[in-house]
Every structure is written in structure tokens, then in C-alpha cells.
PDBML (XML) file of the C-alpha atoms, coordinates in Angstrom:
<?xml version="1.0" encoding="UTF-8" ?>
<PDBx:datablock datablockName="MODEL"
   xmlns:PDBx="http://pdbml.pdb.org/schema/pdbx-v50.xsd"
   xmlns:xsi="http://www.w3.org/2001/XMLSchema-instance"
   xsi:schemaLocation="http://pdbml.pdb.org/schema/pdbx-v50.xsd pdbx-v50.xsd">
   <PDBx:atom_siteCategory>
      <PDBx:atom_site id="1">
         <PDBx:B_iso_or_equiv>0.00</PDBx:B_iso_or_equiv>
         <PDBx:Cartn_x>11.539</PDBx:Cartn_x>
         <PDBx:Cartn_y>75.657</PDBx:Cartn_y>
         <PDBx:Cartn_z>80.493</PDBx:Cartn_z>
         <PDBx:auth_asym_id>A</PDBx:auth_asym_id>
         <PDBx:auth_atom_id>CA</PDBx:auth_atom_id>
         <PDBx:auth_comp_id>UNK</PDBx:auth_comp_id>
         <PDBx:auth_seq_id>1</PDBx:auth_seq_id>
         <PDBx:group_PDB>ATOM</PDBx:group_PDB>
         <PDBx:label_alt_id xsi:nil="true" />
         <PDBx:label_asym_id>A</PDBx:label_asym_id>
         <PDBx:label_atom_id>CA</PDBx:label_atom_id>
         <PDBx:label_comp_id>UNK</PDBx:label_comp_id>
         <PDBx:label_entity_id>1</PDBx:label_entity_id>
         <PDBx:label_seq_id>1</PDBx:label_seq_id>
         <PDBx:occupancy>1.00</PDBx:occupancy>
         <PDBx:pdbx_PDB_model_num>1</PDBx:pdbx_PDB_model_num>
         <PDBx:type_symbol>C</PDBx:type_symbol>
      </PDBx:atom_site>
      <PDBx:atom_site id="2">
         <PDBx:B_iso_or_equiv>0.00</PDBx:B_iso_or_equiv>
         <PDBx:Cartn_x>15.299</PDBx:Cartn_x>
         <PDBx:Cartn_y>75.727</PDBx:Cartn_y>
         <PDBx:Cartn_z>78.914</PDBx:Cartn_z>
         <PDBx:auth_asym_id>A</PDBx:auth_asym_id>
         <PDBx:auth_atom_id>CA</PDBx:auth_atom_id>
         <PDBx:auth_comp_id>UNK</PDBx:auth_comp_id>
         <PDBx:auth_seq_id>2</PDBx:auth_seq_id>
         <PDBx:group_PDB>ATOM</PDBx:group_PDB>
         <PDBx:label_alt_id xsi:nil="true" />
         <PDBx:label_asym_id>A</PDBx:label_asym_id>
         <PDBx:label_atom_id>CA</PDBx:label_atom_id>
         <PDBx:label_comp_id>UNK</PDBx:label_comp_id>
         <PDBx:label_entity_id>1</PDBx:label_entity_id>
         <PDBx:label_seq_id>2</PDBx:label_seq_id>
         <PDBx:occupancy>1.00</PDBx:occupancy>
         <PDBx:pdbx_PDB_model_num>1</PDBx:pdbx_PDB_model_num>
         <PDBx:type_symbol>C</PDBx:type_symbol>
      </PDBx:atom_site>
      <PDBx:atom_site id="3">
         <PDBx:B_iso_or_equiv>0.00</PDBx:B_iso_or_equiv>
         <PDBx:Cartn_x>14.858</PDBx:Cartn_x>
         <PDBx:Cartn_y>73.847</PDBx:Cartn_y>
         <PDBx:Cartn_z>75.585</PDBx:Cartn_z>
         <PDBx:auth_asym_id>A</PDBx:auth_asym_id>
         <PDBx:auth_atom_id>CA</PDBx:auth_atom_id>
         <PDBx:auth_comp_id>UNK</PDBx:auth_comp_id>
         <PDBx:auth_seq_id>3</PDBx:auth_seq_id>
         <PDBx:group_PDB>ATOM</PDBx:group_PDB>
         <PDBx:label_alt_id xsi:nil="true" />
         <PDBx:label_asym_id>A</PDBx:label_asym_id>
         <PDBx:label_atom_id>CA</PDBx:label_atom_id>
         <PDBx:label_comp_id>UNK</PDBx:label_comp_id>
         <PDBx:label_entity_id>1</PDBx:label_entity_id>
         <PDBx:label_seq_id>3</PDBx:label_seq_id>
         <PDBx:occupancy>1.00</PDBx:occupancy>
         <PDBx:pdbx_PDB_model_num>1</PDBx:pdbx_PDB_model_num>
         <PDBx:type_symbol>C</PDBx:type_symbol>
      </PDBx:atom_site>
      <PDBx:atom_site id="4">
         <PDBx:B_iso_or_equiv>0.00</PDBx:B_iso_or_equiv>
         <PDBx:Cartn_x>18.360</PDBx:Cartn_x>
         <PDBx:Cartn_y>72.383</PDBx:Cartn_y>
         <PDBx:Cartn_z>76.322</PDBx:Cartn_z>
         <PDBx:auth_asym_id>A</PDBx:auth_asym_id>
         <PDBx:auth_atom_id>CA</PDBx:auth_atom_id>
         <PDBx:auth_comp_id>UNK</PDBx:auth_comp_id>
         <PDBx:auth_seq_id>4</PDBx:auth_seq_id>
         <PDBx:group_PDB>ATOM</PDBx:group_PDB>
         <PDBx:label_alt_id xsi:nil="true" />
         <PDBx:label_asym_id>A</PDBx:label_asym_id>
         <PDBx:label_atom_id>CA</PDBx:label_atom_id>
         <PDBx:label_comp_id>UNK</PDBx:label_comp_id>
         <PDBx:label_entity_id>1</PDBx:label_entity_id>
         <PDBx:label_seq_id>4</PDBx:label_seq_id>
         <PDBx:occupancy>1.00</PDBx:occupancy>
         <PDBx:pdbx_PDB_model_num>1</PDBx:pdbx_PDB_model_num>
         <PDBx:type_symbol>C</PDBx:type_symbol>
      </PDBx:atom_site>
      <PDBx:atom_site id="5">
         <PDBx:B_iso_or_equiv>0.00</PDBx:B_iso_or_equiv>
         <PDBx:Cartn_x>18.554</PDBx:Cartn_x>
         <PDBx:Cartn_y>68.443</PDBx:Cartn_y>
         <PDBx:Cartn_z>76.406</PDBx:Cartn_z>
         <PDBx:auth_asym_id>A</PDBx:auth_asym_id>
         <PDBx:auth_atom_id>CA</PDBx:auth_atom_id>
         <PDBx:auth_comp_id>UNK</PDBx:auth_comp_id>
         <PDBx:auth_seq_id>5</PDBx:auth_seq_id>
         <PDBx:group_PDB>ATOM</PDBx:group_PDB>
         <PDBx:label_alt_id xsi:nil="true" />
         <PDBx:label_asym_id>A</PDBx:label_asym_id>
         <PDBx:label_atom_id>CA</PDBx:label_atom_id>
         <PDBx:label_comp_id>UNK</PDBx:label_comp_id>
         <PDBx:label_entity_id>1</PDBx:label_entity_id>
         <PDBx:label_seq_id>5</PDBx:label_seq_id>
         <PDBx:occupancy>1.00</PDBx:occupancy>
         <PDBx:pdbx_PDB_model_num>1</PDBx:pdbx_PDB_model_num>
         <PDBx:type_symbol>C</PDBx:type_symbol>
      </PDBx:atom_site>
      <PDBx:atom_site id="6">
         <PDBx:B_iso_or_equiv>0.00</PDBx:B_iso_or_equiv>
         <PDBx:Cartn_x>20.990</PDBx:Cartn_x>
         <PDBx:Cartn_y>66.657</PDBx:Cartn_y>
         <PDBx:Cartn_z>78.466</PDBx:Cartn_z>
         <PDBx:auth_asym_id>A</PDBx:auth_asym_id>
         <PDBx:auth_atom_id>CA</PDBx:auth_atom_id>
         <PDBx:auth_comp_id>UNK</PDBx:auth_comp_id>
         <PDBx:auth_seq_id>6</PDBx:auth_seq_id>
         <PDBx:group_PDB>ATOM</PDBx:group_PDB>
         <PDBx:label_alt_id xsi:nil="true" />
         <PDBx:label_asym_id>A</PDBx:label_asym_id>
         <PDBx:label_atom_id>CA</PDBx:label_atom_id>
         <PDBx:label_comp_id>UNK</PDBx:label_comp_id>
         <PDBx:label_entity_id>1</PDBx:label_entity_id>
         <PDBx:label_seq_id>6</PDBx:label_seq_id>
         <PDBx:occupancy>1.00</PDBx:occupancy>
         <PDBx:pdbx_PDB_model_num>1</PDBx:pdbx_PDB_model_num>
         <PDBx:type_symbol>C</PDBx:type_symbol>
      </PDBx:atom_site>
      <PDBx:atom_site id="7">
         <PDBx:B_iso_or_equiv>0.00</PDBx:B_iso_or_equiv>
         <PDBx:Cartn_x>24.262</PDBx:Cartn_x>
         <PDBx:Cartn_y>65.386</PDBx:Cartn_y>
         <PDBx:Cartn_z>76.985</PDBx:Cartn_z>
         <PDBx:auth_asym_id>A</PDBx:auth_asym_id>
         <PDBx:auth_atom_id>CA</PDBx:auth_atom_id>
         <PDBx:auth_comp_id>UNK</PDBx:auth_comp_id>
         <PDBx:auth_seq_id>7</PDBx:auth_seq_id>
         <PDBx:group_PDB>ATOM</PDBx:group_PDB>
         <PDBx:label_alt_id xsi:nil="true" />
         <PDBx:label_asym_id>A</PDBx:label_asym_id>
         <PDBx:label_atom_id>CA</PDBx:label_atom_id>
         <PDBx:label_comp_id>UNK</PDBx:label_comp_id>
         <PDBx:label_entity_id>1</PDBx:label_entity_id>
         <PDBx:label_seq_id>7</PDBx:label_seq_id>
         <PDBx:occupancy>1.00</PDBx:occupancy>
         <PDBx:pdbx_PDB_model_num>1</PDBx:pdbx_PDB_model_num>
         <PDBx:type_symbol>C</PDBx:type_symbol>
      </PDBx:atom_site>
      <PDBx:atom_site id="8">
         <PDBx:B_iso_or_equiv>0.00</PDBx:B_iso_or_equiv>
         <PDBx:Cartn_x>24.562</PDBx:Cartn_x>
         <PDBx:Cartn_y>68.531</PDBx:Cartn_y>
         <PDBx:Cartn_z>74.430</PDBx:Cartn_z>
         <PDBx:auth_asym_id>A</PDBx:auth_asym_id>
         <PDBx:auth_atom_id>CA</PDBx:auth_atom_id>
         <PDBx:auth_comp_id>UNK</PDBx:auth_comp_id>
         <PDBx:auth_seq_id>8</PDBx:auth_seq_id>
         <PDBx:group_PDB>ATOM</PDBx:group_PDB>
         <PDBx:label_alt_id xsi:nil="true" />
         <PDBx:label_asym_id>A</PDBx:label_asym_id>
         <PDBx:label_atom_id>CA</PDBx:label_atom_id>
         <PDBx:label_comp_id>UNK</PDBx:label_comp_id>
         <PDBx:label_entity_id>1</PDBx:label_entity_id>
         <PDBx:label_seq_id>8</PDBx:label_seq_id>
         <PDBx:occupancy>1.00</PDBx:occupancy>
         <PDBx:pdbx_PDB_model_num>1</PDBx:pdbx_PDB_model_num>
         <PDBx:type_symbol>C</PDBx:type_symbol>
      </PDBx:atom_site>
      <PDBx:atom_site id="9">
         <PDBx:B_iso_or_equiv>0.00</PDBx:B_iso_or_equiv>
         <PDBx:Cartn_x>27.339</PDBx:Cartn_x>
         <PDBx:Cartn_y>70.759</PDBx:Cartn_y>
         <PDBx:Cartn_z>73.833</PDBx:Cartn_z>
         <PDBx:auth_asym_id>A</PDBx:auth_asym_id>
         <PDBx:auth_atom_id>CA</PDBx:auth_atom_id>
         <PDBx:auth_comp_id>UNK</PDBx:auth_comp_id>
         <PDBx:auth_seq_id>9</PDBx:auth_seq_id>
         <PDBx:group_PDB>ATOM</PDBx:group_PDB>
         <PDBx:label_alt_id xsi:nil="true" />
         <PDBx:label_asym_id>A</PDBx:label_asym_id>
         <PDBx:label_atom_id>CA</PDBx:label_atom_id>
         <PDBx:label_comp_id>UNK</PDBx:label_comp_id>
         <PDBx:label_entity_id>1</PDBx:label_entity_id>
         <PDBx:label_seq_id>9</PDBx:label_seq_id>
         <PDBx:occupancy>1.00</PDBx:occupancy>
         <PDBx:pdbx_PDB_model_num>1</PDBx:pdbx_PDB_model_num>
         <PDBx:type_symbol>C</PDBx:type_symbol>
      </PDBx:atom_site>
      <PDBx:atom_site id="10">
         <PDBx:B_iso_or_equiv>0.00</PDBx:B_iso_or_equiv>
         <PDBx:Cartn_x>25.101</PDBx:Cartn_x>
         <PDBx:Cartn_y>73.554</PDBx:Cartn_y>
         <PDBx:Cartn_z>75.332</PDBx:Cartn_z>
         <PDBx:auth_asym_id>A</PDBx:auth_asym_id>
         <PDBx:auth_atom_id>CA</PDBx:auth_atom_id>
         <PDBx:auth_comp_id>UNK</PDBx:auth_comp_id>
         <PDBx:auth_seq_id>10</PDBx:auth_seq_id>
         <PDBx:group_PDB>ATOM</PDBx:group_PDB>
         <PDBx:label_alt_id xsi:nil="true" />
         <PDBx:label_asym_id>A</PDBx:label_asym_id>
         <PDBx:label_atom_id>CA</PDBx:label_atom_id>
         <PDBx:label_comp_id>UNK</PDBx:label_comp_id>
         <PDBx:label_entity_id>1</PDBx:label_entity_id>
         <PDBx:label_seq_id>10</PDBx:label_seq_id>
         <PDBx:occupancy>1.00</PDBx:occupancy>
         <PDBx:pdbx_PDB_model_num>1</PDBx:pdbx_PDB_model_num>
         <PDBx:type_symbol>C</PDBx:type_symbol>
      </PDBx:atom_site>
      <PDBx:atom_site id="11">
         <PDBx:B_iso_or_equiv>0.00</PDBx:B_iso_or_equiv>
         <PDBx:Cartn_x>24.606</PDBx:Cartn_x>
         <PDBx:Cartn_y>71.453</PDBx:Cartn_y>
         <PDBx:Cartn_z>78.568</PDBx:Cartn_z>
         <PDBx:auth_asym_id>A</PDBx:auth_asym_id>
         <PDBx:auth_atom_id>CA</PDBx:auth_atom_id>
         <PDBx:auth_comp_id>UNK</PDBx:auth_comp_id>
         <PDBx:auth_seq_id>11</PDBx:auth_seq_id>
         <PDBx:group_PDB>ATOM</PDBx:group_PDB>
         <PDBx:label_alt_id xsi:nil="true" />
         <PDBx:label_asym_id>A</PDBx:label_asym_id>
         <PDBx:label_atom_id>CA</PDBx:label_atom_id>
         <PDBx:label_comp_id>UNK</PDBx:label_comp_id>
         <PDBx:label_entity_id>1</PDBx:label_entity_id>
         <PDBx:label_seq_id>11</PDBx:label_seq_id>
         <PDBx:occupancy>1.00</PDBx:occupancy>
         <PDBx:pdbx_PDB_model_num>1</PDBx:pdbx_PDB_model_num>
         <PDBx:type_symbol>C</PDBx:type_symbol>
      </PDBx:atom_site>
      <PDBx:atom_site id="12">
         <PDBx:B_iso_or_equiv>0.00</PDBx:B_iso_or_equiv>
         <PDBx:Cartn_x>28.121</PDBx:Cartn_x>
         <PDBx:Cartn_y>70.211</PDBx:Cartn_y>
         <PDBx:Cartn_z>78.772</PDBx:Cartn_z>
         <PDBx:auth_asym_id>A</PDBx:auth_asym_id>
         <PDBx:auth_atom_id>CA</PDBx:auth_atom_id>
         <PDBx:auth_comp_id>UNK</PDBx:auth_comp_id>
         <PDBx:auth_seq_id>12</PDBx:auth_seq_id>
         <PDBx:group_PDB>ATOM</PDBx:group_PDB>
         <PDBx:label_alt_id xsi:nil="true" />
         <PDBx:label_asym_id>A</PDBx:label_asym_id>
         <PDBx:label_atom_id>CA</PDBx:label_atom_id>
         <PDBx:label_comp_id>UNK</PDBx:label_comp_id>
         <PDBx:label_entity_id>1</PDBx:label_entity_id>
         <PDBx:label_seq_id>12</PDBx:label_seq_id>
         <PDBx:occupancy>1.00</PDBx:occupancy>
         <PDBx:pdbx_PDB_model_num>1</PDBx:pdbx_PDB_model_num>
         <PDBx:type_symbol>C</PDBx:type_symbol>
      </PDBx:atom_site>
      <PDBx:atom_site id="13">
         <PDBx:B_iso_or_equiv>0.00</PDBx:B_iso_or_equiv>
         <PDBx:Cartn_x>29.267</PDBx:Cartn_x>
         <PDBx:Cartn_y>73.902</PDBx:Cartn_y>
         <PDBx:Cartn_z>78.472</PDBx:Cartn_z>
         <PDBx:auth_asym_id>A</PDBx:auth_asym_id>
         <PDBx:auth_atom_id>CA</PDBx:auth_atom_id>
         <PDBx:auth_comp_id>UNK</PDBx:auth_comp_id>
         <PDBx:auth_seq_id>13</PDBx:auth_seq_id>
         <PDBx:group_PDB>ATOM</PDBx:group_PDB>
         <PDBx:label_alt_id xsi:nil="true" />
         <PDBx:label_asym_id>A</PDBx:label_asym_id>
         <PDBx:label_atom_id>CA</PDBx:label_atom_id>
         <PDBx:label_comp_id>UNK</PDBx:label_comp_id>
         <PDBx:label_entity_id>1</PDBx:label_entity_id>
         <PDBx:label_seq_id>13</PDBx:label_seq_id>
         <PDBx:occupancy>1.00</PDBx:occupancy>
         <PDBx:pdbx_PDB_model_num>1</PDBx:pdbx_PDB_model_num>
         <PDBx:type_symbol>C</PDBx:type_symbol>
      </PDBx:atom_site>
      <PDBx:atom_site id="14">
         <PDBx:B_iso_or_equiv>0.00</PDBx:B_iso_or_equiv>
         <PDBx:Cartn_x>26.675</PDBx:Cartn_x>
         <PDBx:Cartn_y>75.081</PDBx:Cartn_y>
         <PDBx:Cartn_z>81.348</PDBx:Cartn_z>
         <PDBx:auth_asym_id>A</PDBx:auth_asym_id>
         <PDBx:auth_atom_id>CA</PDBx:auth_atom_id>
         <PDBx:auth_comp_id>UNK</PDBx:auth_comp_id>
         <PDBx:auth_seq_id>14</PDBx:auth_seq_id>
         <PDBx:group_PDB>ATOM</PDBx:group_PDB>
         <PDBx:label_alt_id xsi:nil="true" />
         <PDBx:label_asym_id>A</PDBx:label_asym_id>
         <PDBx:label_atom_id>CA</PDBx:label_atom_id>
         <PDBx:label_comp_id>UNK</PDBx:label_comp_id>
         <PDBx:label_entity_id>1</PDBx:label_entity_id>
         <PDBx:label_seq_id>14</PDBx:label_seq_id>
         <PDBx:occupancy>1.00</PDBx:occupancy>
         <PDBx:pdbx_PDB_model_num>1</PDBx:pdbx_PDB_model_num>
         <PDBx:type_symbol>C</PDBx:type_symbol>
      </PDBx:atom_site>
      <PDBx:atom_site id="15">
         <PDBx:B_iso_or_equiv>0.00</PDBx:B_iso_or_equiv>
         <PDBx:Cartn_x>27.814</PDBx:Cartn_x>
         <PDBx:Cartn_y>72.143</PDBx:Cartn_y>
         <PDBx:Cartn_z>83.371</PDBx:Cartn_z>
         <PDBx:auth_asym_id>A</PDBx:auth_asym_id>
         <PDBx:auth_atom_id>CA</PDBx:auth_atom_id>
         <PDBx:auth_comp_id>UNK</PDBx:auth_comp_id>
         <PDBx:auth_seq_id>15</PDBx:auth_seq_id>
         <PDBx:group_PDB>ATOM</PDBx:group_PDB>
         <PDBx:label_alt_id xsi:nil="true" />
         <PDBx:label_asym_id>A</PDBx:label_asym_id>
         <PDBx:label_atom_id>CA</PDBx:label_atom_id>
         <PDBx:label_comp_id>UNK</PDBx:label_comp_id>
         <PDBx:label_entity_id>1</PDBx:label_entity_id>
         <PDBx:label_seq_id>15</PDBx:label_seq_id>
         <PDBx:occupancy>1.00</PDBx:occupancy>
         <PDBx:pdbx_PDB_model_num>1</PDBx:pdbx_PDB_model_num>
         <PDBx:type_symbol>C</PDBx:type_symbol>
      </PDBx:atom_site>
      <PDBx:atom_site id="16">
         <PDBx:B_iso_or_equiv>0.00</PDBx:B_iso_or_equiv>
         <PDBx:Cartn_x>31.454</PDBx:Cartn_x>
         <PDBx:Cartn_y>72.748</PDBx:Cartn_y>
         <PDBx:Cartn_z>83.066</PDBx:Cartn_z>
         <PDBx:auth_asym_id>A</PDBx:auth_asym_id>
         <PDBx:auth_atom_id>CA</PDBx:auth_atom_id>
         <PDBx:auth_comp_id>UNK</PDBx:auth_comp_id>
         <PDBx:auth_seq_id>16</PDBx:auth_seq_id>
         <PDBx:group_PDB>ATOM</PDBx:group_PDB>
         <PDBx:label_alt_id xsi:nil="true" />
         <PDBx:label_asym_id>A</PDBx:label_asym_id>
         <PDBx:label_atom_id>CA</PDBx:label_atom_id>
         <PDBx:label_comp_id>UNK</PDBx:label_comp_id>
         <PDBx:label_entity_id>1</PDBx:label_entity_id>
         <PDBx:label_seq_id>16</PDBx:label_seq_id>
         <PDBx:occupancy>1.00</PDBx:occupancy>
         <PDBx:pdbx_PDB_model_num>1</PDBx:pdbx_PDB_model_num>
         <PDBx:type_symbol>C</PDBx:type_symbol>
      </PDBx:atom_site>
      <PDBx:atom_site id="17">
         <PDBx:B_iso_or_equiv>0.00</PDBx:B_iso_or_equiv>
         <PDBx:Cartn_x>31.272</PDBx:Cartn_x>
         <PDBx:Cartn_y>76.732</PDBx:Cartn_y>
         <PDBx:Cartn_z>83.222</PDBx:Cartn_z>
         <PDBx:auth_asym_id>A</PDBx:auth_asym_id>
         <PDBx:auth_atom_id>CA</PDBx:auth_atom_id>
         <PDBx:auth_comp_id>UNK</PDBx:auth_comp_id>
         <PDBx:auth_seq_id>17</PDBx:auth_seq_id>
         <PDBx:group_PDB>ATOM</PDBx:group_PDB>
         <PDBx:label_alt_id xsi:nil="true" />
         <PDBx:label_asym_id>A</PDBx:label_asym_id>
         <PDBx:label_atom_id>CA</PDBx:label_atom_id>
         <PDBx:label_comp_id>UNK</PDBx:label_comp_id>
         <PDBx:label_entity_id>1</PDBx:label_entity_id>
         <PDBx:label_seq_id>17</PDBx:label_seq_id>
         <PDBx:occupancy>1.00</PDBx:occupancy>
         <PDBx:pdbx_PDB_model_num>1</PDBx:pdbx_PDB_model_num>
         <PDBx:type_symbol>C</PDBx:type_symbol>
      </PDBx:atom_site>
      <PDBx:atom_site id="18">
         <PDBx:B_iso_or_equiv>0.00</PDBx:B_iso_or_equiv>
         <PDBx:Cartn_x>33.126</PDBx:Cartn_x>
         <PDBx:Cartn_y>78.596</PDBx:Cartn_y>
         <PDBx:Cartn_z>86.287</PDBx:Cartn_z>
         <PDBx:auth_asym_id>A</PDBx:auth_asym_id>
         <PDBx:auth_atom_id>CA</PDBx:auth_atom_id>
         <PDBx:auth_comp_id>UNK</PDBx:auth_comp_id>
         <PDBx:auth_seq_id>18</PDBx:auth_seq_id>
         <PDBx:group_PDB>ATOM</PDBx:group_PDB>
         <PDBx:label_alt_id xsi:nil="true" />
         <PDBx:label_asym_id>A</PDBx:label_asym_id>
         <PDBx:label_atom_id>CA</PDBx:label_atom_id>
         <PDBx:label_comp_id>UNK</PDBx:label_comp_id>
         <PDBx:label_entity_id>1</PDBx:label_entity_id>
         <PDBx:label_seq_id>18</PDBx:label_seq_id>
         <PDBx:occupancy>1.00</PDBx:occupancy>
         <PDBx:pdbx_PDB_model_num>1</PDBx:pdbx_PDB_model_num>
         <PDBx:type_symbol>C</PDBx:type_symbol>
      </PDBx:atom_site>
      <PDBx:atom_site id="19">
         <PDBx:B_iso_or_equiv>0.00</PDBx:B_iso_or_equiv>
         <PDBx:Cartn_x>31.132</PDBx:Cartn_x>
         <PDBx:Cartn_y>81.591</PDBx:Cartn_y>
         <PDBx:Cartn_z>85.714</PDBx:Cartn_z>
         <PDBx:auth_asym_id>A</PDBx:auth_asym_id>
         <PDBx:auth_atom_id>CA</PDBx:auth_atom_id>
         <PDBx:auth_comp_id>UNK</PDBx:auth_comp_id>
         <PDBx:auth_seq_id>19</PDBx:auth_seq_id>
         <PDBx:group_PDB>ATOM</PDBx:group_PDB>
         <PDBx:label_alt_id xsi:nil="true" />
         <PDBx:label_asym_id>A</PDBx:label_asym_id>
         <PDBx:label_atom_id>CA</PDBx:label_atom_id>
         <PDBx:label_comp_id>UNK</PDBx:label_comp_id>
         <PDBx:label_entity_id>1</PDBx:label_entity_id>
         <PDBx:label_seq_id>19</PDBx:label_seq_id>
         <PDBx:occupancy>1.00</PDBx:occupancy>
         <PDBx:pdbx_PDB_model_num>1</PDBx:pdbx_PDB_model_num>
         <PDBx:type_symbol>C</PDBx:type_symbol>
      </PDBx:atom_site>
      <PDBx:atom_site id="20">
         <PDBx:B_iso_or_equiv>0.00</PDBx:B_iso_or_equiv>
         <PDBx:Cartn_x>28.449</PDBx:Cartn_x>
         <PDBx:Cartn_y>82.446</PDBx:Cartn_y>
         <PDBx:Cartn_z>84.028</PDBx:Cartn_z>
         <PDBx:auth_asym_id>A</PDBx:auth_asym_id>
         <PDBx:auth_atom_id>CA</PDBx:auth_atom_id>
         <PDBx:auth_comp_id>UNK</PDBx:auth_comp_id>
         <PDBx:auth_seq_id>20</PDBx:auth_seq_id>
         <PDBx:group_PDB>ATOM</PDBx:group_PDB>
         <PDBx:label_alt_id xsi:nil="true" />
         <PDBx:label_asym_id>A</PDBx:label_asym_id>
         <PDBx:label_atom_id>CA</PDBx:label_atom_id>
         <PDBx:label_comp_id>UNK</PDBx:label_comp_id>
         <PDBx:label_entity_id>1</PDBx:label_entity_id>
         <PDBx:label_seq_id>20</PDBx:label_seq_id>
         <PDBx:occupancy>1.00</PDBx:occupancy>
         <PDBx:pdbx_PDB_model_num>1</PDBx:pdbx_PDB_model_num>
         <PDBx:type_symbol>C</PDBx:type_symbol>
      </PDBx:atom_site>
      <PDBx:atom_site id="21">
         <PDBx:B_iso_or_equiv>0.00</PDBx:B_iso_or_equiv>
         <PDBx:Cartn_x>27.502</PDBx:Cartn_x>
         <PDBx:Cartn_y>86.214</PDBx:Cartn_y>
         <PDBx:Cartn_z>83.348</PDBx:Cartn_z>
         <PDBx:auth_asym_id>A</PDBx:auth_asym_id>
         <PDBx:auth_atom_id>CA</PDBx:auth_atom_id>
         <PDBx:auth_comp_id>UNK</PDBx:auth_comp_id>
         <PDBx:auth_seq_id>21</PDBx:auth_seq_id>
         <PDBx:group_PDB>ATOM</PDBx:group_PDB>
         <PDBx:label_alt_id xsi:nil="true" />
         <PDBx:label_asym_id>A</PDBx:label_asym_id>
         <PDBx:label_atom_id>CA</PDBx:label_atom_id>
         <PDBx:label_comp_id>UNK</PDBx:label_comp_id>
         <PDBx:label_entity_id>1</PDBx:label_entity_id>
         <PDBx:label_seq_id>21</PDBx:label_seq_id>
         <PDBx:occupancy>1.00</PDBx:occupancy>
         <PDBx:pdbx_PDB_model_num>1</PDBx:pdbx_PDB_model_num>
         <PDBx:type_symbol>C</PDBx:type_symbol>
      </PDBx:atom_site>
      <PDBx:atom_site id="22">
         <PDBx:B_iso_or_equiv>0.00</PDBx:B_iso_or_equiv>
         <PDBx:Cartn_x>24.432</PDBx:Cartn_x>
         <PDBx:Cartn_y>87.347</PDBx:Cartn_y>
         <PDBx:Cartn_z>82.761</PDBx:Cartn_z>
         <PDBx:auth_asym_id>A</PDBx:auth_asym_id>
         <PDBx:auth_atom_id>CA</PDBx:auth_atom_id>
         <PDBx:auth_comp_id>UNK</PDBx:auth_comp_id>
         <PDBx:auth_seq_id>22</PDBx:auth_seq_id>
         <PDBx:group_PDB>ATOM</PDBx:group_PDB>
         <PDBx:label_alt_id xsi:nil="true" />
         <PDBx:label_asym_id>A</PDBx:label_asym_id>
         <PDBx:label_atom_id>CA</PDBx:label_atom_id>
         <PDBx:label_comp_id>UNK</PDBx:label_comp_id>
         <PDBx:label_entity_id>1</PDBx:label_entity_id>
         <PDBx:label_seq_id>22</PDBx:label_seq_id>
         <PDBx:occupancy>1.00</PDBx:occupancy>
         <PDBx:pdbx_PDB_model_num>1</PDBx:pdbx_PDB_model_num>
         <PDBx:type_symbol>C</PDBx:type_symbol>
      </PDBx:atom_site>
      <PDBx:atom_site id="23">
         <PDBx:B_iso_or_equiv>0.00</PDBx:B_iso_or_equiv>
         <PDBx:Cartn_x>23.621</PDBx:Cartn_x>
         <PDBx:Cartn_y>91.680</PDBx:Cartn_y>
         <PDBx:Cartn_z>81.729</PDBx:Cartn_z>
         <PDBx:auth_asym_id>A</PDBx:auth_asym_id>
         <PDBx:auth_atom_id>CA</PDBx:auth_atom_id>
         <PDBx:auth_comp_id>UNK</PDBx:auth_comp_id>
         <PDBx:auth_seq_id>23</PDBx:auth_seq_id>
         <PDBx:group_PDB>ATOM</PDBx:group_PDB>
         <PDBx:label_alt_id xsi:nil="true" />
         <PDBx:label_asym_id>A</PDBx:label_asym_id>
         <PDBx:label_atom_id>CA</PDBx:label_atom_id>
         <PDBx:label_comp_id>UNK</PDBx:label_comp_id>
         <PDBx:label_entity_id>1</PDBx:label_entity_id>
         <PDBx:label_seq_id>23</PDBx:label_seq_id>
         <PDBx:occupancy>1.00</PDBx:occupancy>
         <PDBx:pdbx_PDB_model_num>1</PDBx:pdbx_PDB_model_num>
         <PDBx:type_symbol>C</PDBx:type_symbol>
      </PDBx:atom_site>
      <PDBx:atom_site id="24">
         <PDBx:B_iso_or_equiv>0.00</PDBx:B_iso_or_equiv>
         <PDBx:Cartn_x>20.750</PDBx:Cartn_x>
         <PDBx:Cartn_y>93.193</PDBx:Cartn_y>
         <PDBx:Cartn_z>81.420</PDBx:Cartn_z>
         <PDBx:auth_asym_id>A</PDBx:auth_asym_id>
         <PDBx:auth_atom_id>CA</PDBx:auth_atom_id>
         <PDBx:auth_comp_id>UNK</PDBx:auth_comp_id>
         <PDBx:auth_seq_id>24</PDBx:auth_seq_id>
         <PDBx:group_PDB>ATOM</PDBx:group_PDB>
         <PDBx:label_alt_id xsi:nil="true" />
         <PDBx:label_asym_id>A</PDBx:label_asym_id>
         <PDBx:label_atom_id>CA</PDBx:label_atom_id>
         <PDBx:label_comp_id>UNK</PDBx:label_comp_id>
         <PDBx:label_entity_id>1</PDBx:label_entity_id>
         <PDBx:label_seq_id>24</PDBx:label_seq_id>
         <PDBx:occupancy>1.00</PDBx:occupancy>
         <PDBx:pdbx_PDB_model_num>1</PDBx:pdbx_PDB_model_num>
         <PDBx:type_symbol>C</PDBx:type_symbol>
      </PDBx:atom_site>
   </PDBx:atom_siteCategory>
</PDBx:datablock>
């Protein structure tokens, strides 16, 4: 599972994103 904990600045930035790119 994403080791990513609600209320961080990695979740806030996934939350708020318009796009998200992913390559590869």
C-alpha cells in the first residue's frame, strides 16, 4: 500500500494535483 499518511505535504499535493503523469 502507498506509505503516504493523510494530512502530509505528499497527500495534500496528490489531492490538489490537476494532472498527474506517470512514464514508464
Amino acid at each position: 500500500t502507498c506509505n503516504i499518511h493523510h494530512g502530509s505535504n505528499t497527500a495534500n499535493e496528490l489531492k490538489n494535483a490537476k494532472l498527474i503523469i506517470w512514464d514508464e
